[in-house]
PDB file of N, CA and C in Angstrom:
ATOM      1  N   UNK A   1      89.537  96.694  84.467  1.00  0.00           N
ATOM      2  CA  UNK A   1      90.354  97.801  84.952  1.00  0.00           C
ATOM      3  C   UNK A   1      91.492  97.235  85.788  1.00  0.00           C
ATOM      4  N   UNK A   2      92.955  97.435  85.596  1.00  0.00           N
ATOM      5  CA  UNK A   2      94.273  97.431  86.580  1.00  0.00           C
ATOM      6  C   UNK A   2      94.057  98.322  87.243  1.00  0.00           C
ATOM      7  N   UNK A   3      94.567  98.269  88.533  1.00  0.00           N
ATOM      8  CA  UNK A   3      95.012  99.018  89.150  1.00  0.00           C
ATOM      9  C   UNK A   3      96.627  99.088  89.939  1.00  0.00           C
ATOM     10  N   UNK A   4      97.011  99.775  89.581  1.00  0.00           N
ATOM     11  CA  UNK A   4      98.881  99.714  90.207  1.00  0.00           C
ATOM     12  C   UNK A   4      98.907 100.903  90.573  1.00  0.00           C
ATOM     13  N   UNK A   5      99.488  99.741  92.335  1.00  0.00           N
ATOM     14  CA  UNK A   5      99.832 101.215  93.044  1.00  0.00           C
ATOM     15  C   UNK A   5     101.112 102.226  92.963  1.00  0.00           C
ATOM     16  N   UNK A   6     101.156 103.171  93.593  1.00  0.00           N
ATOM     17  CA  UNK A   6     102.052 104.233  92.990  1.00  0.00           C
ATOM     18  C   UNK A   6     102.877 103.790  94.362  1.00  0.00           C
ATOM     19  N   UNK A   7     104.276 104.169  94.427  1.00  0.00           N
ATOM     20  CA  UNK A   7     105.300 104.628  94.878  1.00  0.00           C
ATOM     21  C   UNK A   7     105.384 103.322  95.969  1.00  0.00           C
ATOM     22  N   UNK A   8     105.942 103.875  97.120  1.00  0.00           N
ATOM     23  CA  UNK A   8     105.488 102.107  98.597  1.00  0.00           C
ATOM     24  C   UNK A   8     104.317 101.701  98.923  1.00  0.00           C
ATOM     25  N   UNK A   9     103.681 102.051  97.831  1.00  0.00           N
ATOM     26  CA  UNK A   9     101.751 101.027  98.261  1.00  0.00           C
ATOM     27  C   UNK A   9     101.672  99.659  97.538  1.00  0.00           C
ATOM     28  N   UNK A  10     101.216  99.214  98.448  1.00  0.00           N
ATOM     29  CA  UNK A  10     100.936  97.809  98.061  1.00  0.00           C
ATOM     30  C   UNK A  10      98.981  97.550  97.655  1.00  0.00           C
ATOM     31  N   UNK A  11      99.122  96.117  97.012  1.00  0.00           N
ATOM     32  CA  UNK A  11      97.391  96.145  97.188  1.00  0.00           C
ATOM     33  C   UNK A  11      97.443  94.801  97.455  1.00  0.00           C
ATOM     34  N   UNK A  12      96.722  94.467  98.380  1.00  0.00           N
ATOM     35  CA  UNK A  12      96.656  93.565  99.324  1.00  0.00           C
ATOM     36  C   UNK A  12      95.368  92.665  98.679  1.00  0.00           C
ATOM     37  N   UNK A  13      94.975  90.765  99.066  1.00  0.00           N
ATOM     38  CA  UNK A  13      93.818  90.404  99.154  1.00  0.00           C
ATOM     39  C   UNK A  13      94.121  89.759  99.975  1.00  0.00           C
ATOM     40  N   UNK A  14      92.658  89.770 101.412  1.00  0.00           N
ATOM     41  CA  UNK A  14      92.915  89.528 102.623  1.00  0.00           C
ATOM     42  C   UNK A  14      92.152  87.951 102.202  1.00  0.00           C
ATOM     43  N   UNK A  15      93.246  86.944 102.980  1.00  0.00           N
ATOM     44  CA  UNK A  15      92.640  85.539 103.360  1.00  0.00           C
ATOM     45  C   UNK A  15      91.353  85.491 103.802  1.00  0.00           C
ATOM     46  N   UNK A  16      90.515  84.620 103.650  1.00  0.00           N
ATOM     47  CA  UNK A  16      89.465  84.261 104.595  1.00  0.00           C
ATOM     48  C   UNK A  16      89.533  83.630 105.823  1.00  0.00           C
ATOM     49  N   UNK A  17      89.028  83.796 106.757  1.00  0.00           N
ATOM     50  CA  UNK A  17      89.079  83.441 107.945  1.00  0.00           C
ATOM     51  C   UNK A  17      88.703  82.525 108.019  1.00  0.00           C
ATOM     52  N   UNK A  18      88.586  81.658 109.791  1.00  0.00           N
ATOM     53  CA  UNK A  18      88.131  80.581 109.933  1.00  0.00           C
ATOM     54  C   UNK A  18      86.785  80.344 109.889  1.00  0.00           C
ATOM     55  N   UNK A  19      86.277  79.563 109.864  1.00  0.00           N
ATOM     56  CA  UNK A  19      84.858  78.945 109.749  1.00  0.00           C
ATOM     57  C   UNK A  19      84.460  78.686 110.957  1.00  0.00           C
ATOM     58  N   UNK A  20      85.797  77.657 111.479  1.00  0.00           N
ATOM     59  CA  UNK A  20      85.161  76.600 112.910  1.00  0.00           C
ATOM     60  C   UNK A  20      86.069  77.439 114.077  1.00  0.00           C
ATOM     61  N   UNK A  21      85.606  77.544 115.094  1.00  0.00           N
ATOM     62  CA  UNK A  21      86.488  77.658 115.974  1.00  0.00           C
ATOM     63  C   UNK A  21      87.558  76.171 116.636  1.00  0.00           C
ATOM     64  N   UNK A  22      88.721  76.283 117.229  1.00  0.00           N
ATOM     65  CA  UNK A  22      89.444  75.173 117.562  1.00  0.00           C
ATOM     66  C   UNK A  22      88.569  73.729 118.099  1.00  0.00           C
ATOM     67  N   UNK A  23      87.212  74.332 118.645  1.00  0.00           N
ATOM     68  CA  UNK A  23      86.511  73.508 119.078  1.00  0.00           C
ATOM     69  C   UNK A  23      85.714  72.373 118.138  1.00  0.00           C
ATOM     70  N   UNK A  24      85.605  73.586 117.105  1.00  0.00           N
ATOM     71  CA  UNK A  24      84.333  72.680 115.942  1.00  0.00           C
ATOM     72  C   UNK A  24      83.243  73.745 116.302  1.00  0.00           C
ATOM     73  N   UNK A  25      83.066  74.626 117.208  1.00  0.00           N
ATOM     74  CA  UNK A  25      81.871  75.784 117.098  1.00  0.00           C
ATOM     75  C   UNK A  25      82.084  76.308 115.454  1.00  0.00           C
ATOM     76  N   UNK A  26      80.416  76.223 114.796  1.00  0.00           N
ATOM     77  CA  UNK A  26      80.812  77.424 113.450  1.00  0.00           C
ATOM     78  C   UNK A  26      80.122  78.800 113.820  1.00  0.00           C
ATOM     79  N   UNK A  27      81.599  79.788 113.297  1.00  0.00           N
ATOM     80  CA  UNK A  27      81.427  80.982 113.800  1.00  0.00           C
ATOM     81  C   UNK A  27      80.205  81.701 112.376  1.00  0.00           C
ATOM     82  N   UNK A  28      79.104  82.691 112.821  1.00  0.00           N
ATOM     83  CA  UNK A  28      78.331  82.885 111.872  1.00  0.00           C
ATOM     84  C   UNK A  28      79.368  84.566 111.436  1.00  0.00           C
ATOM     85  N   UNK A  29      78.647  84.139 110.346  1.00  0.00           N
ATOM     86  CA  UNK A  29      79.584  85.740 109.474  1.00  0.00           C
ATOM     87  C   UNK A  29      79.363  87.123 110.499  1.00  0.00           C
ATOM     88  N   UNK A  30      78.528  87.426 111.242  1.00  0.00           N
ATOM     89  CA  UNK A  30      78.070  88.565 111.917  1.00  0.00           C
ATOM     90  C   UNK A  30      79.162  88.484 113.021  1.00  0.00           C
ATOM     91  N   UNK A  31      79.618  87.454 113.253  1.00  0.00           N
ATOM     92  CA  UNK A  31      80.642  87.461 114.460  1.00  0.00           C
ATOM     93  C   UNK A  31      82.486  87.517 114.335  1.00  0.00           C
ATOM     94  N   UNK A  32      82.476  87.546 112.906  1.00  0.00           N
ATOM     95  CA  UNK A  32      83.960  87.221 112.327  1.00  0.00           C
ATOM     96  C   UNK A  32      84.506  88.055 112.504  1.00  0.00           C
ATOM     97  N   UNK A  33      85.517  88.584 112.175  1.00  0.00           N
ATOM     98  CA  UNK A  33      86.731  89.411 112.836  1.00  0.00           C
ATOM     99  C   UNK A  33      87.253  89.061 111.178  1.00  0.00           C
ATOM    100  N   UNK A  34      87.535  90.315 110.605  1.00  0.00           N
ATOM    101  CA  UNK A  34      88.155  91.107 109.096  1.00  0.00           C
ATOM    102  C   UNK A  34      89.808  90.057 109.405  1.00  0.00           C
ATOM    103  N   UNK A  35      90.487  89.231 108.963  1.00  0.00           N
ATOM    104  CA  UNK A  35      91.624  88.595 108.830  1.00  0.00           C
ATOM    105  C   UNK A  35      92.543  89.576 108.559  1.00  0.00           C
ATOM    106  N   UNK A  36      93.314  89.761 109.629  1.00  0.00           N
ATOM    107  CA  UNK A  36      94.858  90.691 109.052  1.00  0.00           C
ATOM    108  C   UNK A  36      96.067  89.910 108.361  1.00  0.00           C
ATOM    109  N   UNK A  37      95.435  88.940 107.429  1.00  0.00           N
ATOM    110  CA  UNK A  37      96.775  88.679 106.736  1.00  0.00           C
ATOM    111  C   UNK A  37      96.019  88.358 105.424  1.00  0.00           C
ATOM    112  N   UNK A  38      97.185  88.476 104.444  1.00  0.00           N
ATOM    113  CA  UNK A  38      96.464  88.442 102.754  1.00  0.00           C
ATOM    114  C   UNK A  38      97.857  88.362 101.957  1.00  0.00           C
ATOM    115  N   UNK A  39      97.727  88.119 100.427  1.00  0.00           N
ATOM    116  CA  UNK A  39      98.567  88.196  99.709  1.00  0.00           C
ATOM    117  C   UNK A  39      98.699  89.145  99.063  1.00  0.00           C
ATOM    118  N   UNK A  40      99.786  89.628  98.477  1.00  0.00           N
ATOM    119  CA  UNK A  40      99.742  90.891  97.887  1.00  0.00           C
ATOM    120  C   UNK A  40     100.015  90.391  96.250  1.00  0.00           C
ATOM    121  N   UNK A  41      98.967  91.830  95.733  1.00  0.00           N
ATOM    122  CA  UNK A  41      98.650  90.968  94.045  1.00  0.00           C
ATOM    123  C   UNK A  41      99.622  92.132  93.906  1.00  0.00           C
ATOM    124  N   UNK A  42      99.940  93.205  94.261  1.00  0.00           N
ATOM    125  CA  UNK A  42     101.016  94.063  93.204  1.00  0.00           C
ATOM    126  C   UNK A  42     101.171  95.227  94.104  1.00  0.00           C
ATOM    127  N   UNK A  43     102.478  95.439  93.492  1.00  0.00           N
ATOM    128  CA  UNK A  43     103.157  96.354  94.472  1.00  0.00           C
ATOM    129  C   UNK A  43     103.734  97.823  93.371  1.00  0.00           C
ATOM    130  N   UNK A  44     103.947  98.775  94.115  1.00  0.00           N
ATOM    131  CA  UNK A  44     104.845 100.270  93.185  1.00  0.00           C
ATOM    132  C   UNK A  44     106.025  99.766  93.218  1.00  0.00           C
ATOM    133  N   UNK A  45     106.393 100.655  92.961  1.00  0.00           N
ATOM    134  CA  UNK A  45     107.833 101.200  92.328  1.00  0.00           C
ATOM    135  C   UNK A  45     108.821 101.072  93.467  1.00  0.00           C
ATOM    136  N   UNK A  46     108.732 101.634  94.660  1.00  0.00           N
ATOM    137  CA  UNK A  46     109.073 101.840  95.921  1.00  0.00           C
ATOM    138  C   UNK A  46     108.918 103.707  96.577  1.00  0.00           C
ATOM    139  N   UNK A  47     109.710 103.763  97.659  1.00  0.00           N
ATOM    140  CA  UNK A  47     109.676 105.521  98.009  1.00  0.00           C
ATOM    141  C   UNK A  47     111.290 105.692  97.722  1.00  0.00           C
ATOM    142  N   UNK A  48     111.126 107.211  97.241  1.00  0.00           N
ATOM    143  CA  UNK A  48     112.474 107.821  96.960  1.00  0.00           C
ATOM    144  C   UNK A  48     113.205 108.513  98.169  1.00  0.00           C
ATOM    145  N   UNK A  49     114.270 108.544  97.985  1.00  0.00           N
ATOM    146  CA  UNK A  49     114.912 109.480  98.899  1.00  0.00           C
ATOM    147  C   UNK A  49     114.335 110.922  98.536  1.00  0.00           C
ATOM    148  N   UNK A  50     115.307 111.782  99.466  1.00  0.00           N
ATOM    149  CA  UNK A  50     115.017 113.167  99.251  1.00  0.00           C
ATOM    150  C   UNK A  50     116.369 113.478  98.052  1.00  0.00           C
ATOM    151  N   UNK A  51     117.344 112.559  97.601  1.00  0.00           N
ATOM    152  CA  UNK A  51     118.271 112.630  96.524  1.00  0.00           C
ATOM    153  C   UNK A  51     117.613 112.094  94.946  1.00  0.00           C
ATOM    154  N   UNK A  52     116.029 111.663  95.290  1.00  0.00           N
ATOM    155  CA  UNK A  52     115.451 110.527  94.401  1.00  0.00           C
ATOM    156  C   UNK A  52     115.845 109.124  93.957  1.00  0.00           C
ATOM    157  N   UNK A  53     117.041 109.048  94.681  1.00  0.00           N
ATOM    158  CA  UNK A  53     117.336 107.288  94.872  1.00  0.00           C
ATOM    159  C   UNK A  53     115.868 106.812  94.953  1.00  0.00           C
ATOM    160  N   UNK A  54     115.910 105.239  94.243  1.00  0.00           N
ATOM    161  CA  UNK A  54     114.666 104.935  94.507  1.00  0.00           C
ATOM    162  C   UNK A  54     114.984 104.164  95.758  1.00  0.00           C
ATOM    163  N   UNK A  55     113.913 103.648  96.565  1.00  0.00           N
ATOM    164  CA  UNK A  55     114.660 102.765  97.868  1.00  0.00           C
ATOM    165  C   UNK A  55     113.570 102.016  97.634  1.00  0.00           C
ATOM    166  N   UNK A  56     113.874 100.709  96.991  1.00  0.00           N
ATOM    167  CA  UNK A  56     112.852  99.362  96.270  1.00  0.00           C
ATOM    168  C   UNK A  56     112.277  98.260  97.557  1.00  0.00           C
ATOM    169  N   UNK A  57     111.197  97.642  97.097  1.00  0.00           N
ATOM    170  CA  UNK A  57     109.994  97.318  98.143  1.00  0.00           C
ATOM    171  C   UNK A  57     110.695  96.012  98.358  1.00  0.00           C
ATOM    172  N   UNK A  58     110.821  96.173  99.838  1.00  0.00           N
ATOM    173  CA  UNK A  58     110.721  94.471 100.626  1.00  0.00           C
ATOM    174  C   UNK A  58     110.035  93.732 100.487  1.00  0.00           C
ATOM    175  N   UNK A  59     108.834  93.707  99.782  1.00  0.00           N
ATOM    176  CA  UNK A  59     107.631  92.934  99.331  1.00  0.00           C
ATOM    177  C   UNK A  59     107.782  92.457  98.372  1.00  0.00           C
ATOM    178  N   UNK A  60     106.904  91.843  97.199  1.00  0.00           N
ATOM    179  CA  UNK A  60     106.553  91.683  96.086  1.00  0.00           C
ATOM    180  C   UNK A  60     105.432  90.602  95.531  1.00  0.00           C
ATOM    181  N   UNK A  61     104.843  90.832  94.737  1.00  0.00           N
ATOM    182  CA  UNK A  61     103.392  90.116  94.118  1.00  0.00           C
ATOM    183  C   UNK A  61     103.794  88.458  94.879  1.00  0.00           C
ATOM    184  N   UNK A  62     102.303  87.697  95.412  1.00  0.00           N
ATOM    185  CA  UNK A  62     102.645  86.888  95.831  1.00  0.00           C
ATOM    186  C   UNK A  62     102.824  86.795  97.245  1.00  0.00           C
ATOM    187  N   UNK A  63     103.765  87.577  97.945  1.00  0.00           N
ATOM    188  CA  UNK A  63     104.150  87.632  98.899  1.00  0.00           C
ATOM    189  C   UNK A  63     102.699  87.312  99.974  1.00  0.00           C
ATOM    190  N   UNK A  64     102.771  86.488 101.176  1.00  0.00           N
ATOM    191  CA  UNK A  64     102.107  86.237 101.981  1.00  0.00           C
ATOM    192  C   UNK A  64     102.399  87.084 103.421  1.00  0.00           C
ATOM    193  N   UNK A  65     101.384  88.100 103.778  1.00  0.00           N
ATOM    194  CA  UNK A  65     101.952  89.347 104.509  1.00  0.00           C
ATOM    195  C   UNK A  65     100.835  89.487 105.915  1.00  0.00           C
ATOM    196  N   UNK A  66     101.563  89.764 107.402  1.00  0.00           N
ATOM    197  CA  UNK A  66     100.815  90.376 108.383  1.00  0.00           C
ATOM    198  C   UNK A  66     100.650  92.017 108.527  1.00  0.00           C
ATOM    199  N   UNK A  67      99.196  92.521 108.466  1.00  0.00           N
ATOM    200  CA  UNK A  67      99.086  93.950 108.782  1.00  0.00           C
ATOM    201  C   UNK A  67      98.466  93.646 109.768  1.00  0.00           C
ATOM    202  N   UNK A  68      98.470  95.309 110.425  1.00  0.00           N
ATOM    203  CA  UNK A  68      97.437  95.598 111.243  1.00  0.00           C
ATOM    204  C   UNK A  68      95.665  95.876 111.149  1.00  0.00           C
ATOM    205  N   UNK A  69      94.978  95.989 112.479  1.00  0.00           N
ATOM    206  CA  UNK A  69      93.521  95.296 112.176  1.00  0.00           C
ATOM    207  C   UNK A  69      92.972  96.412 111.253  1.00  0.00           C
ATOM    208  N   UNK A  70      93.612  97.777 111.317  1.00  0.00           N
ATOM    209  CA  UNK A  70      92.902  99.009 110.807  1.00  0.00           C
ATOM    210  C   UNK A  70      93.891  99.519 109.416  1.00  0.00           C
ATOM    211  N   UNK A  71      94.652  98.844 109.151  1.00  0.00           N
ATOM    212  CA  UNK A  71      95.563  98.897 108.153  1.00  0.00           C
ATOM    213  C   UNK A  71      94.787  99.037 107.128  1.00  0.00           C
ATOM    214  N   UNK A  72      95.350 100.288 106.117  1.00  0.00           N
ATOM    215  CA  UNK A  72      94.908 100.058 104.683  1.00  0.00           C
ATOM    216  C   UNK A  72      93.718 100.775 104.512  1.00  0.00           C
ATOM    217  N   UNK A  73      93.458 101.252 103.029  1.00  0.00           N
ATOM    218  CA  UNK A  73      91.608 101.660 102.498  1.00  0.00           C
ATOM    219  C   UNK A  73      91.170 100.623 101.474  1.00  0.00           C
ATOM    220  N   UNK A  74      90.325 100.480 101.703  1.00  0.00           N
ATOM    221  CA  UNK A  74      89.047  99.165 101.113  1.00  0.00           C
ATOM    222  C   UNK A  74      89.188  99.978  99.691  1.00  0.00           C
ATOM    223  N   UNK A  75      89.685  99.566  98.499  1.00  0.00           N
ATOM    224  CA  UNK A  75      89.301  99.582  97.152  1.00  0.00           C
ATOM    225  C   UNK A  75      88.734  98.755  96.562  1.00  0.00           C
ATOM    226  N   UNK A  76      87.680  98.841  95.273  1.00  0.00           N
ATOM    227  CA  UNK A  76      86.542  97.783  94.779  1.00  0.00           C
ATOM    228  C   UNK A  76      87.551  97.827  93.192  1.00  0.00           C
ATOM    229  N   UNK A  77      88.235  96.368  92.993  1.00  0.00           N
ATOM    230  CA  UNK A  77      88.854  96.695  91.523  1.00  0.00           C
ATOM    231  C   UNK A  77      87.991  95.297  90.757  1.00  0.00           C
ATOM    232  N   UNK A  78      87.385  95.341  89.639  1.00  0.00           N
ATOM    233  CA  UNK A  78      86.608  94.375  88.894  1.00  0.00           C
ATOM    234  C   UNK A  78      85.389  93.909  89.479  1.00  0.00           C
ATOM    235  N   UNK A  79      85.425  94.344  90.838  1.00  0.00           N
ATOM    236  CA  UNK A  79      83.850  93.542  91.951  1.00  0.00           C
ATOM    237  C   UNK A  79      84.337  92.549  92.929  1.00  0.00           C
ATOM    238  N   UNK A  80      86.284  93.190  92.859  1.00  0.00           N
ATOM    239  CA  UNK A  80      86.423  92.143  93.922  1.00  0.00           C
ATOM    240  C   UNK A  80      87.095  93.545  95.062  1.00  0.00           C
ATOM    241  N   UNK A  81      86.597  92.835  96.638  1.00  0.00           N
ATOM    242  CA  UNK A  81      87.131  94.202  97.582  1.00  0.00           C
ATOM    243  C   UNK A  81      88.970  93.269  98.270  1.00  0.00           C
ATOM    244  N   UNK A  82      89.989  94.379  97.761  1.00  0.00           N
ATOM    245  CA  UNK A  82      91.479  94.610  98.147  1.00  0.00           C
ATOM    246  C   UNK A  82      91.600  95.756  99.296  1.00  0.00           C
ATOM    247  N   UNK A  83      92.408  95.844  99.824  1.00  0.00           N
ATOM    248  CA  UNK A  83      92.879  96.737 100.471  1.00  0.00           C
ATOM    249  C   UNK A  83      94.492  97.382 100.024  1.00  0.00           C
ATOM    250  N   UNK A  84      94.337  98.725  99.812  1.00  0.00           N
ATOM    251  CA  UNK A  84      95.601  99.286  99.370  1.00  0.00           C
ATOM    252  C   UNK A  84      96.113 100.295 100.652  1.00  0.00           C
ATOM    253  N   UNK A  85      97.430  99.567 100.935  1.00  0.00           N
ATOM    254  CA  UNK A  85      98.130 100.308 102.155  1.00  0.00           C
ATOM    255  C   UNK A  85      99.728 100.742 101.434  1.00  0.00           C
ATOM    256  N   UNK A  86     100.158 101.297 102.862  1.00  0.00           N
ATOM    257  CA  UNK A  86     101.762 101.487 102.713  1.00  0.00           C
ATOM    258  C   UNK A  86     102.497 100.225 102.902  1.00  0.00           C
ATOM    259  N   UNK A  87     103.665 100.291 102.269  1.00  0.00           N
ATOM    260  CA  UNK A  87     104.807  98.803 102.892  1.00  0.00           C
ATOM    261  C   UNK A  87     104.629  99.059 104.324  1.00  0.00           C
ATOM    262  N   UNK A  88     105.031 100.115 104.379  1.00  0.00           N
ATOM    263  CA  UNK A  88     105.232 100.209 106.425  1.00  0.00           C
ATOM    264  C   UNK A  88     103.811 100.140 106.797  1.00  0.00           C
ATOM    265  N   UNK A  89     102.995  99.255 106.626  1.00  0.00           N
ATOM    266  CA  UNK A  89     101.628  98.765 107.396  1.00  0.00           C
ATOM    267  C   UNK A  89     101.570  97.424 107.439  1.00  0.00           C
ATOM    268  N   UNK A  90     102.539  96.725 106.888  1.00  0.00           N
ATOM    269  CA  UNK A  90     103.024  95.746 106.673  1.00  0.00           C
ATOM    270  C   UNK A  90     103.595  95.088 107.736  1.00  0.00           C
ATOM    271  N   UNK A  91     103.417  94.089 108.723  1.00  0.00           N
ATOM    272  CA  UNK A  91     104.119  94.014 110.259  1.00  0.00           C
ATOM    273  C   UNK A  91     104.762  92.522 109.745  1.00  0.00           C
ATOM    274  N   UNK A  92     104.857  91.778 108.705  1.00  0.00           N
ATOM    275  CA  UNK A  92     105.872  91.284 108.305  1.00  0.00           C
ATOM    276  C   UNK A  92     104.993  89.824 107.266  1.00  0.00           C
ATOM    277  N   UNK A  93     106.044  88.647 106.742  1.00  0.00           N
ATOM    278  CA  UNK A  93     105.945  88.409 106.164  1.00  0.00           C
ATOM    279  C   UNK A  93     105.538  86.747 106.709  1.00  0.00           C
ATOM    280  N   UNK A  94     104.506  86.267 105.737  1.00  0.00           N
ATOM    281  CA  UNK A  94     104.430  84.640 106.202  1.00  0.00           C
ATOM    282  C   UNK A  94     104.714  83.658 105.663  1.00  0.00           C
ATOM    283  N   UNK A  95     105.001  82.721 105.842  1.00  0.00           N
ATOM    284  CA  UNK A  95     105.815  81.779 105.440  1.00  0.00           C
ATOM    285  C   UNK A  95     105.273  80.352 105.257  1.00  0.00           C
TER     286      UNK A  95
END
């Protein structure tokens, strides 16, 4: 199954986090903290004006991106878990 999002949604796959802390402590999975940054596998169309101009996405597939910690809804596409948000949940781009 594809899934493509509609209009300024993006669908996100969030990086994995660290393992070790700076120290060399390994952090156990019960203690991790959800990573707010991921790549984005595919993006819409963009949002329209109220003239229906389209107004096209600052993003695109690939792109390496910072959201916020509550950003986005958890979708299950093939058995793998993405998160599908708005561009504007998007707090910018990494490099």
């Amino acid at each position: 199954m594809a899934l493509t999002p509609l209009h300024d949604r993006v669908l996100v796959r969030r990086t994995e986090g660290d393992e070790k802390t700076a120290g060399g402590l390994i952090i156990p999975d019960s203690a991790k903290e959800k990573p707010a940054e991921g790549e984005i596998v595919s993006c819409g169309e963009g949002a329209r004006k109220d003239s229906g101009e389209l107004i096209p996405m600052a993003v695109k597939a690939g792109d390496k991106v910072l959201f916020g910690k509550w950003s986005g809804t958890e979708v299950s596409v093939d058995g793998e878990d993405l998160l599908m948000m708005k561009e504007s949940d998007i707090l910018g781009l990494l490099s």
